[in-house]
Protein backbone atom coordinates (compact mmCIF):
# COMPACT_ATOMS: atom_id res chain seq x y z
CA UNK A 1 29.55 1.12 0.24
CA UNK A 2 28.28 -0.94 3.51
CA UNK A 3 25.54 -3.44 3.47
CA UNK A 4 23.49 -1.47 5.45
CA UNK A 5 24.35 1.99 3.33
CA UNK A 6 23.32 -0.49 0.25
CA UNK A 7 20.70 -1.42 1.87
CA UNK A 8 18.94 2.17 2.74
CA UNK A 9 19.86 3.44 -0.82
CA UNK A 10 18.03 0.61 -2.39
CA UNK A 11 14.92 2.25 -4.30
CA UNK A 12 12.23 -0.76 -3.96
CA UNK A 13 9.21 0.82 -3.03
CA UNK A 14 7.43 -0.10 -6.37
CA UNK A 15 5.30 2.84 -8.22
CA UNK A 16 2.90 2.77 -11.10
CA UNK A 17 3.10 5.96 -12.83
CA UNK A 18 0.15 7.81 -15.04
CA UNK A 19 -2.83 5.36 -13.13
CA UNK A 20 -5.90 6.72 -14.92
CA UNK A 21 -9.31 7.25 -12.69
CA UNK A 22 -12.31 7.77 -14.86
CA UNK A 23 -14.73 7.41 -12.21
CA UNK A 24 -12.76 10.70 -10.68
CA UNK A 25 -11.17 12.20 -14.22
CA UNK A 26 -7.74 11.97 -12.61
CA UNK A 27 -4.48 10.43 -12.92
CA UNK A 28 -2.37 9.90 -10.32
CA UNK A 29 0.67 7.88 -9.56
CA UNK A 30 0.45 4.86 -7.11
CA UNK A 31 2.84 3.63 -4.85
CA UNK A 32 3.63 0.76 -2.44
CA UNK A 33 4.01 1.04 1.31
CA UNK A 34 7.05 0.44 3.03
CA UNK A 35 6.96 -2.49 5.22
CA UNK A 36 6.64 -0.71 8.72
CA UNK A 37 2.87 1.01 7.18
CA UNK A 38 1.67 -2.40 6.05
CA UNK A 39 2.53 -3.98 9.20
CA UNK A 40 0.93 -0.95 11.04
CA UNK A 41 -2.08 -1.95 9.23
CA UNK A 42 -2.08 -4.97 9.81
CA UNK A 43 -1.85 -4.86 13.61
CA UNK A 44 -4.77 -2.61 13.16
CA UNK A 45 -6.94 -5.05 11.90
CA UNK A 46 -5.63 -7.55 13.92
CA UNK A 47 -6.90 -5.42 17.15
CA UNK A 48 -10.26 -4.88 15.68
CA UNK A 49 -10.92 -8.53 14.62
CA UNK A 50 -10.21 -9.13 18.39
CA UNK A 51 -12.24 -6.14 19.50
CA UNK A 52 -15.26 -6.11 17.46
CA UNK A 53 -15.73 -9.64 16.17
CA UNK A 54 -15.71 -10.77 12.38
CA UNK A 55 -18.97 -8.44 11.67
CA UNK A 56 -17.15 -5.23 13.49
CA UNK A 57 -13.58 -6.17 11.63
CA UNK A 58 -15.65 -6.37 8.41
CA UNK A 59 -16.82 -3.26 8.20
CA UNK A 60 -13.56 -1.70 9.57
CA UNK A 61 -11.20 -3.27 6.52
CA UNK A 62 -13.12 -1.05 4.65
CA UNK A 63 -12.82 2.09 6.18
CA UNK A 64 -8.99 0.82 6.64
CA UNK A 65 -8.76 0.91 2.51
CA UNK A 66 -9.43 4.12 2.32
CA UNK A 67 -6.37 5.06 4.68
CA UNK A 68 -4.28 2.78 2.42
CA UNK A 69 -5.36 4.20 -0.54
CA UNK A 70 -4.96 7.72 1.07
CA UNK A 71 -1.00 6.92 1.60
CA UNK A 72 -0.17 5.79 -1.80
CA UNK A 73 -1.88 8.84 -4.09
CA UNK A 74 0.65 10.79 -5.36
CA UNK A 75 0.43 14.11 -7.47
CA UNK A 76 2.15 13.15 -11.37
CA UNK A 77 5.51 13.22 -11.02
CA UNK A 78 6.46 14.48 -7.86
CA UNK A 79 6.60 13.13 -4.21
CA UNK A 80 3.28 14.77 -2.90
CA UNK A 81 1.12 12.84 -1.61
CA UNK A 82 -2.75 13.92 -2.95
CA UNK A 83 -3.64 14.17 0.90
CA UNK A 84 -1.07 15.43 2.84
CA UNK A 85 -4.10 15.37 5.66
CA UNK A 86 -4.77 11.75 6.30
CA UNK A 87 -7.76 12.25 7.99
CA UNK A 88 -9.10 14.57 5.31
CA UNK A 89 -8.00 12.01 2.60
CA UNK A 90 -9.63 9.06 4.71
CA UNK A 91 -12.65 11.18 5.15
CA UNK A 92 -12.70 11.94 1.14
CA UNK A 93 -11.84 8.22 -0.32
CA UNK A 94 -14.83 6.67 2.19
CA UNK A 95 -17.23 9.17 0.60
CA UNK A 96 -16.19 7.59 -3.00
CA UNK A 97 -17.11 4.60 -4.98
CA UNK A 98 -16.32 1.24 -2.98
CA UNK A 99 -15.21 -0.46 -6.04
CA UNK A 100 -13.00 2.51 -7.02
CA UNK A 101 -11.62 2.58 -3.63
CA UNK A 102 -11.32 -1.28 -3.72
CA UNK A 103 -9.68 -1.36 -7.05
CA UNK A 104 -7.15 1.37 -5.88
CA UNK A 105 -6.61 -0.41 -2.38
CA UNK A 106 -5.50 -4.09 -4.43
CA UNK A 107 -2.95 -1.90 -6.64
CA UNK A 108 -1.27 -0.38 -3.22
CA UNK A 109 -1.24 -3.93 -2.25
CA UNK A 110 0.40 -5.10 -4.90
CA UNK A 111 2.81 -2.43 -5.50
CA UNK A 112 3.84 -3.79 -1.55
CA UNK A 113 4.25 -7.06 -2.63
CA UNK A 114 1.41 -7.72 -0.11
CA UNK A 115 -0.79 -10.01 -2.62
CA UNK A 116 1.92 -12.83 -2.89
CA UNK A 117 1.87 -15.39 -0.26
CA UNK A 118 5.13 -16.27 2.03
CA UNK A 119 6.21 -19.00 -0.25
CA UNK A 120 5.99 -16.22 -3.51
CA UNK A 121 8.11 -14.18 -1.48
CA UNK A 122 10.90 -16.44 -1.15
CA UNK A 123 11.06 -17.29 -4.28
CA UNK A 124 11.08 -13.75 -5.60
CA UNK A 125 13.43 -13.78 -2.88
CA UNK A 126 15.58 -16.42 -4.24
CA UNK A 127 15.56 -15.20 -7.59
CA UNK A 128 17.31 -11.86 -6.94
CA UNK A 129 19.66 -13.52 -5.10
CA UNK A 130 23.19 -13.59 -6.95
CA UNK A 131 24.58 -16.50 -5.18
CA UNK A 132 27.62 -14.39 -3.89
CA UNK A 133 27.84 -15.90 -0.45
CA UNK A 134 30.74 -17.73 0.64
């Protein structure tokens, strides 16, 4: 097998199964973004920090949880998403509990390896590395 064929068959998209909601008397699985959603994400709070000013940006992280949260509900199990509509998901999860929503939004995070800083990273990095190279 290639690098790259290693590469795209690699299964690192973490997931935590059987996550438990009281608040909603649900359980659902969780599960990281890929790289390309985070960083869409993150552009899009980039624009509105430079749009709208801290006060705007503020207000428009929060709404943005409730997307992220949106994309990482899954049914038990499976590989269906809870909302396959985004919107109607979005529209759902900002009706909801902020700390719920919040709680929810730091899993996805972590699950995407987005709560560890850059020099985390490398050393998780480092540590998987098998020290093959010639």
């Amino acid at each position: 097998m290639s690098i790259k064929e290693a590469i795209r068959a690699a299964q690192d998209i973490k997931v935590e199964e059987g996550v438990d909601i009281p608040e909603w008397n649900v359980t659902v699985d969780v599960w990281g973004l890929p790289s390309g959603a985070w960083e869409a994400y993150q552009n899009k709070l980039n624009k509105l920090r430079f749009a709208e000013g801290s006060k705007g940006a503020e207000m428009a992280v929060k709404s943005n949880r409730a997307e992220i949260v949106a994309r990482c509900l899954y049914e038990p199990g499976t590989n269906q998403l809870v909302f396959p509509d985004l919107a109607e998901g979005i529209s759902i999860l900002s009706k909801k509990a902020p700390g719920t929503v919040d709680g929810l939004f730091k899993l996805c995070r972590h699950l995407s390896g987005e709560d560890r800083d850059f020099e985390q990273k490398v050393k998780d990095a480092e540590g998987n590395f098998d020290g093959d190279q010639s």
